[in-house]
C-alpha atoms as a PDB file:
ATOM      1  CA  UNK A   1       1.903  -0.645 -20.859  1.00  0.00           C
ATOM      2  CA  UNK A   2       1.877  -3.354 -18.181  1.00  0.00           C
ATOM      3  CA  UNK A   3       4.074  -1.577 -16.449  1.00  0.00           C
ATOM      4  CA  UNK A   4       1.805   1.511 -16.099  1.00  0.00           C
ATOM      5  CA  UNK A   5      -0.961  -0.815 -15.358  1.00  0.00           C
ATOM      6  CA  UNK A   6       0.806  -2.421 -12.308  1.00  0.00           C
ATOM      7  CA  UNK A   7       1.667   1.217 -10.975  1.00  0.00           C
ATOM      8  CA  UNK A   8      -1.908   2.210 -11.288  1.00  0.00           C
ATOM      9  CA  UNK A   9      -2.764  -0.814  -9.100  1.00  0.00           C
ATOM     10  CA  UNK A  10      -0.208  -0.007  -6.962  1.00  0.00           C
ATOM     11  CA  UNK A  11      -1.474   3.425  -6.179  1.00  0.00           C
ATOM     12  CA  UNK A  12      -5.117   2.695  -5.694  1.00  0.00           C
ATOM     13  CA  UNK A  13      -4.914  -0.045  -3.895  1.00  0.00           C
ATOM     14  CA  UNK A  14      -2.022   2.094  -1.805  1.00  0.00           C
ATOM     15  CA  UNK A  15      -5.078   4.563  -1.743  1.00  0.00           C
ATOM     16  CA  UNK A  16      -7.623   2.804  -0.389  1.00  0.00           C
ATOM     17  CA  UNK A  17      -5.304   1.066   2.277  1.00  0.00           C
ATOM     18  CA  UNK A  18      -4.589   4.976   3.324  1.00  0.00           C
ATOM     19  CA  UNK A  19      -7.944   5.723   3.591  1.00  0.00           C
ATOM     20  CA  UNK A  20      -8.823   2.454   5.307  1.00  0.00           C
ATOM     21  CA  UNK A  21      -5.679   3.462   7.990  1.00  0.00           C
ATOM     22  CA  UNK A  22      -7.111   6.739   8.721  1.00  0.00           C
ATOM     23  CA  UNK A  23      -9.900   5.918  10.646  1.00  0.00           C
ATOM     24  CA  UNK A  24      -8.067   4.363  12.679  1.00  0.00           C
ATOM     25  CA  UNK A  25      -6.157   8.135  14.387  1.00  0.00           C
ATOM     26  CA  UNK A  26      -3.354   5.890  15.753  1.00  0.00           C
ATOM     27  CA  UNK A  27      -1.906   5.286  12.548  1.00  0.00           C
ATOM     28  CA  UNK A  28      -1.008   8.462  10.718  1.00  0.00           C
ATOM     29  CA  UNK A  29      -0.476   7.923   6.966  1.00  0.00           C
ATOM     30  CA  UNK A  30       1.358  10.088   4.467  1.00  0.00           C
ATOM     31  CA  UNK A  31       0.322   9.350   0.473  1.00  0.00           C
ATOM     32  CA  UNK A  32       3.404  11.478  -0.504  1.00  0.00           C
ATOM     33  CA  UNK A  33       5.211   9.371   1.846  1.00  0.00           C
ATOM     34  CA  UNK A  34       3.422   5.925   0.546  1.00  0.00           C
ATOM     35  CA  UNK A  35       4.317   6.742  -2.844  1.00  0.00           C
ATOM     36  CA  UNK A  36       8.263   8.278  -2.560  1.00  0.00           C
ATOM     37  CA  UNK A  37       9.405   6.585   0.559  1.00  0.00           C
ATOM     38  CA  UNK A  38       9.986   2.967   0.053  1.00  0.00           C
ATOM     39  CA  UNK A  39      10.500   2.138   3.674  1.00  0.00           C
ATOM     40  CA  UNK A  40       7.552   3.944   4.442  1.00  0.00           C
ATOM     41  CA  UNK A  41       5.859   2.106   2.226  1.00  0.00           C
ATOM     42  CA  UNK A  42       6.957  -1.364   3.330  1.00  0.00           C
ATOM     43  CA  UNK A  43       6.355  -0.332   7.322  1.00  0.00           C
ATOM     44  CA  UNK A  44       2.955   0.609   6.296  1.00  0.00           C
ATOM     45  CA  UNK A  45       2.361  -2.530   4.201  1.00  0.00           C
ATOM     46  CA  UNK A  46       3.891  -4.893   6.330  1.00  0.00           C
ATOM     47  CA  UNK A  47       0.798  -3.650   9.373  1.00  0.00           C
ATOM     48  CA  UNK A  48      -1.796  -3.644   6.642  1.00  0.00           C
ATOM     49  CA  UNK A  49      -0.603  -7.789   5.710  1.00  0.00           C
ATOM     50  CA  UNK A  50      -1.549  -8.239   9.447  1.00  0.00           C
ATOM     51  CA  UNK A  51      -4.533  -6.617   9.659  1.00  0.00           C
ATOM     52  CA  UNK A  52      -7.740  -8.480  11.598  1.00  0.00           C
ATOM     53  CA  UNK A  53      -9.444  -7.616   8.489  1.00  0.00           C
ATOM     54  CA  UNK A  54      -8.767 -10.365   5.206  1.00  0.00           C
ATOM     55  CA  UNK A  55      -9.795  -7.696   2.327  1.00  0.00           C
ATOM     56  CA  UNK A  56      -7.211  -5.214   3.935  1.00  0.00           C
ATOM     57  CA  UNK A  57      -4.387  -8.425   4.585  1.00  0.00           C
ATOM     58  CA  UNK A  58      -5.456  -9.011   0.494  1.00  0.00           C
ATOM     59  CA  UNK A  59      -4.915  -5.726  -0.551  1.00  0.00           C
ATOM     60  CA  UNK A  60      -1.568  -5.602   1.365  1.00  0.00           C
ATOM     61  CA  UNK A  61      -0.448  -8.801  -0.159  1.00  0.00           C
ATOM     62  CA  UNK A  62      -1.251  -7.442  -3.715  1.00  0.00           C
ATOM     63  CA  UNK A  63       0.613  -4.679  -3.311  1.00  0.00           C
ATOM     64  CA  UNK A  64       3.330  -6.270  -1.540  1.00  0.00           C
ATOM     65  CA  UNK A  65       4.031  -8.268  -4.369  1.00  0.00           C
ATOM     66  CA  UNK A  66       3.602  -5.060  -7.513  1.00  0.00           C
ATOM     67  CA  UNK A  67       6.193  -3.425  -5.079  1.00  0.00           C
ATOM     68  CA  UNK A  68       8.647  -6.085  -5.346  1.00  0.00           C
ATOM     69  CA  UNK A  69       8.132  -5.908  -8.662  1.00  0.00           C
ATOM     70  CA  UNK A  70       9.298  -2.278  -8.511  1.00  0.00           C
ATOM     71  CA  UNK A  71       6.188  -0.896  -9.988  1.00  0.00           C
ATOM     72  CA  UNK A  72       6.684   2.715  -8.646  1.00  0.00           C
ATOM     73  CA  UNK A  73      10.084   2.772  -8.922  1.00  0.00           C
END
């Protein structure tokens, strides 16, 4: 069960950091490719952790560490 909860977190924060990245039209983000492509995942998460912005550096962090703990895997 708390392994279903940490891949829910995983995805909706993954979400929201998607739709955060896509106002931003230099940055083009793939869910399918957030969710399936690990190094995708940790390219994308690894700009997010150095964002300007500390919610979206948060966020990154969180999900930096439920994706170590292989939550989607």
């Amino acid at each position: 069960m708390k392994r279903q909860q940490q891949k829910d977190e995983l995805i909706s924060i993954l979400w929201k950091l998607k739709n955060a990245a896509s106002g931003n039209h230099a940055v083009a983000v793939n869910f399918h490719d957030l969710l399936h492509d690990r190094k995708a995942r940790s390219s994308f998460l690894e700009e997010a952790a150095n964002s300007p912005f500390s919610e979206i550096r948060h966020a990154a962090h969180r999900a930096r560490e439920l994706d170590r703990n292989g939550s989607l895997d």
